[in-house]
Protein backbone atom coordinates (compact mmCIF):
# COMPACT_ATOMS: atom_id res chain seq x y z
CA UNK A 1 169.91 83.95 103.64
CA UNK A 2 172.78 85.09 101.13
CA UNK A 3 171.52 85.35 97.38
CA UNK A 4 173.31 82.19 95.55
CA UNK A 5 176.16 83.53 92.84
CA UNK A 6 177.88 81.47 90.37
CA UNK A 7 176.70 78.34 88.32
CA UNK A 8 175.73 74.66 90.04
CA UNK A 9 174.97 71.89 88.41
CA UNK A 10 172.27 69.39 89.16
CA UNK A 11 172.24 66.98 86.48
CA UNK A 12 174.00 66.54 82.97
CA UNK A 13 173.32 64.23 80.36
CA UNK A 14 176.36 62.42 79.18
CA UNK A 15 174.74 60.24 76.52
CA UNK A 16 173.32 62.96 74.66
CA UNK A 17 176.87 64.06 73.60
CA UNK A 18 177.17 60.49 72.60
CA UNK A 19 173.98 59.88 70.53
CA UNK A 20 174.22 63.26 69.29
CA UNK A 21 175.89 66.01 66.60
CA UNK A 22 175.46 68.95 68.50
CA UNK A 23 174.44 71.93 66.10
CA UNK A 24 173.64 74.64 68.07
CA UNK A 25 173.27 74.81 72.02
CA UNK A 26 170.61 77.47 73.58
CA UNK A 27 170.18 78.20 77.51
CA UNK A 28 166.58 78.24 78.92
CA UNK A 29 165.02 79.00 82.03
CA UNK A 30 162.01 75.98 83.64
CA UNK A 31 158.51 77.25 84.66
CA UNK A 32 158.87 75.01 88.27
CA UNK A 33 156.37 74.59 91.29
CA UNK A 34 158.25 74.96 94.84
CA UNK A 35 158.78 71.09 95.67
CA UNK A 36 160.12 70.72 92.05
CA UNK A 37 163.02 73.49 92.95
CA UNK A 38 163.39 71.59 96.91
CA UNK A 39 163.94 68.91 94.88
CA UNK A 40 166.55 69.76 92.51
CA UNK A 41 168.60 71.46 95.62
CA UNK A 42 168.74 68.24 97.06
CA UNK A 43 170.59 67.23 93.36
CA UNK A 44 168.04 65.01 92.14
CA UNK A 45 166.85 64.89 88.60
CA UNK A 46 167.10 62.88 85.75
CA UNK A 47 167.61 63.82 81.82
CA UNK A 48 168.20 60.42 80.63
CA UNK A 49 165.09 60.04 78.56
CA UNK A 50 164.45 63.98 78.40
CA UNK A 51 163.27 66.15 75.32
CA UNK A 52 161.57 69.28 74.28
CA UNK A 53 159.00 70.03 71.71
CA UNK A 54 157.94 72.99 70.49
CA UNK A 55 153.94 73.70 70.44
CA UNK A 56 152.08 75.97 69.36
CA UNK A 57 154.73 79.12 69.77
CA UNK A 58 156.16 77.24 73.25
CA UNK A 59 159.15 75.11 74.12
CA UNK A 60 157.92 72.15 76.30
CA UNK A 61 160.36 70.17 78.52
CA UNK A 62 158.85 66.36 78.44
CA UNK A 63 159.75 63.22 80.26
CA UNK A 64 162.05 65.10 82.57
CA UNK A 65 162.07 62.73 85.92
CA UNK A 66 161.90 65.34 89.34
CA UNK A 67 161.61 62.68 92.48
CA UNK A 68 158.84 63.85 94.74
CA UNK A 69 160.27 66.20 97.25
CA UNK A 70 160.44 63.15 101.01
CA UNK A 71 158.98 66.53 102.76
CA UNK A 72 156.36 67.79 100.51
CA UNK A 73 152.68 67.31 101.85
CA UNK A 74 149.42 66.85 99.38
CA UNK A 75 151.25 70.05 97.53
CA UNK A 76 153.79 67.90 95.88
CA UNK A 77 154.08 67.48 91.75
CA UNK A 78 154.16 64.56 89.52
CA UNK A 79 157.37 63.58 89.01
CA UNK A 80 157.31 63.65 85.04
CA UNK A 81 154.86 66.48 84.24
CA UNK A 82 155.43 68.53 81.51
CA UNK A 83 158.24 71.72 81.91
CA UNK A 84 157.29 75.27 80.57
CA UNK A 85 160.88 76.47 78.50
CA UNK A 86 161.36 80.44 79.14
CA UNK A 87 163.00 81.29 75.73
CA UNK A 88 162.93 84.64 74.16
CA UNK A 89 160.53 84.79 71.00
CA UNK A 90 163.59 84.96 68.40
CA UNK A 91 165.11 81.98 69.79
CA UNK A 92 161.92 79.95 69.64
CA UNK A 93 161.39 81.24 66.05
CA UNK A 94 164.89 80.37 64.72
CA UNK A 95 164.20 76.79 66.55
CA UNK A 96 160.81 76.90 65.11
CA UNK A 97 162.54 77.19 61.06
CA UNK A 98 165.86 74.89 62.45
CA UNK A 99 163.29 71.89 63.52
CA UNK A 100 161.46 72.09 59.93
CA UNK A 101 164.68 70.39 58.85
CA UNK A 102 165.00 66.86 58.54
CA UNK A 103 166.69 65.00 61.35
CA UNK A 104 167.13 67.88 64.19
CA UNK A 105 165.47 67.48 67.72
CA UNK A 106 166.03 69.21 71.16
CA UNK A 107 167.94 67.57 73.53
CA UNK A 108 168.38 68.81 77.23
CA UNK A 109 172.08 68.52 77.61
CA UNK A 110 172.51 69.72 81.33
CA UNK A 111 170.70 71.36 84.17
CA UNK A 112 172.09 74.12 86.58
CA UNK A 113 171.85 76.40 88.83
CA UNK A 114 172.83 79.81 87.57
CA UNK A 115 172.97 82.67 90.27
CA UNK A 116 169.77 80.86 92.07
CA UNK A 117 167.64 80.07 89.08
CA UNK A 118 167.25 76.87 87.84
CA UNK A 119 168.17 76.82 83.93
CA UNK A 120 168.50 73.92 81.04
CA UNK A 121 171.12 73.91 78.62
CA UNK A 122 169.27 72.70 75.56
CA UNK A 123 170.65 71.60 72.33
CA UNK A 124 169.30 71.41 68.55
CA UNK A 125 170.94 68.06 67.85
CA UNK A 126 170.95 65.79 64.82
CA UNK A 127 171.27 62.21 65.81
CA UNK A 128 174.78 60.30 65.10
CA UNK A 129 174.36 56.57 63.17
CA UNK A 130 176.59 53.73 64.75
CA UNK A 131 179.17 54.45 62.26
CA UNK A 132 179.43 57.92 63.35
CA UNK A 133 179.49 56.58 66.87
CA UNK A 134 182.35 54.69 66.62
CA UNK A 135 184.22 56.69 64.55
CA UNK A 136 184.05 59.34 67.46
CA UNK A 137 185.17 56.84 69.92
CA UNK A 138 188.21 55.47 67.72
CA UNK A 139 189.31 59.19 67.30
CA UNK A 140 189.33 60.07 71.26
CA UNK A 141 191.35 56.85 71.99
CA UNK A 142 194.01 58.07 69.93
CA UNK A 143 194.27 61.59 71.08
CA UNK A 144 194.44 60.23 74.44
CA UNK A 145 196.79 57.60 73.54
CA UNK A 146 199.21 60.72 72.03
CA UNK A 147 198.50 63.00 74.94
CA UNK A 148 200.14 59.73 77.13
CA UNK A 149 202.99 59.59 74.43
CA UNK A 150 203.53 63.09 75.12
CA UNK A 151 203.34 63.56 78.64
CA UNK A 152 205.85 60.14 78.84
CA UNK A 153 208.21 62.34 76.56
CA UNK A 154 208.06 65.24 78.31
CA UNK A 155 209.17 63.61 81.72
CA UNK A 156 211.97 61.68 80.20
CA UNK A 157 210.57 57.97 80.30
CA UNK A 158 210.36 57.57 76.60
């Protein structure tokens, strides 16, 4: 069977980028058991309620929802077990010091396939109040609103 290349993704979380000020974004790989990985080739996960901790030196991925593999025997996992984070020991340091601040949590912003191995794309995130929220939302309506503006001006139906 051909080694995979390039990046696939299984499962992003859109809200996140919604809920969330993005500070600083880190890529990690996931200690998995074999159904876990059937699983996710199949394109089913879930990072809607998804977060990581950090314990005791580790980055833990919790409340990440893995559906049973159909095929898996008496071998299969729980579907929301805690997820070992592979970081390098600087990384989990600086998020170590970054998470003593007020306000800052991890937040699992997408999960992929890079080159065969399953990764995370985790962010340190401070969360956005309502305010924030729609402030964001009022801002994107009118860049798209000038990007139709433009694109009518630039075929001539202005």
């Amino acid at each position: 069977m051909p080694k995979e290349v390039g990046r696939k993704v299984i499962a992003s979380n859109r809200k996140a980028r919604h809920d969330y000020a993005i500070v600083d974004t880190y890529e990690a790989g996931v200690v998995l058991v074999g159904t876990e990985v059937k699983s996710l080739r199949l394109g089913r996960a879930s990072l809607v309620d998804a977060f990581a901790t950090v314990d005791d030196g580790e980055v833990w991925l919790r409340n990440l929802h893995i559906p049973e593999y159909f095929q898996g025997t008496w071998t299969n996992h729980t579907p929301r077990r805690n997820r070992k984070l592979l970081l390098h020991r600087r990384e989990i340091e600086r998020l170590i010091g970054k998470l003593k601040e007020s306000g800052l949590s991890l937040v699992p912003l997408s999960m992929y396939f890079n080159d065969g191995k399953v990764k995370i794309e985790l962010a340190l995130a401070r969360g956005k109040k309502a305010y924030d929220k729609r402030h964001d939302l009022a801002k994107r309506d009118a860049q798209r609103e000038v990007a139709k503006v433009a694109g009518r001006i630039r075929k001539g139906k202005w």
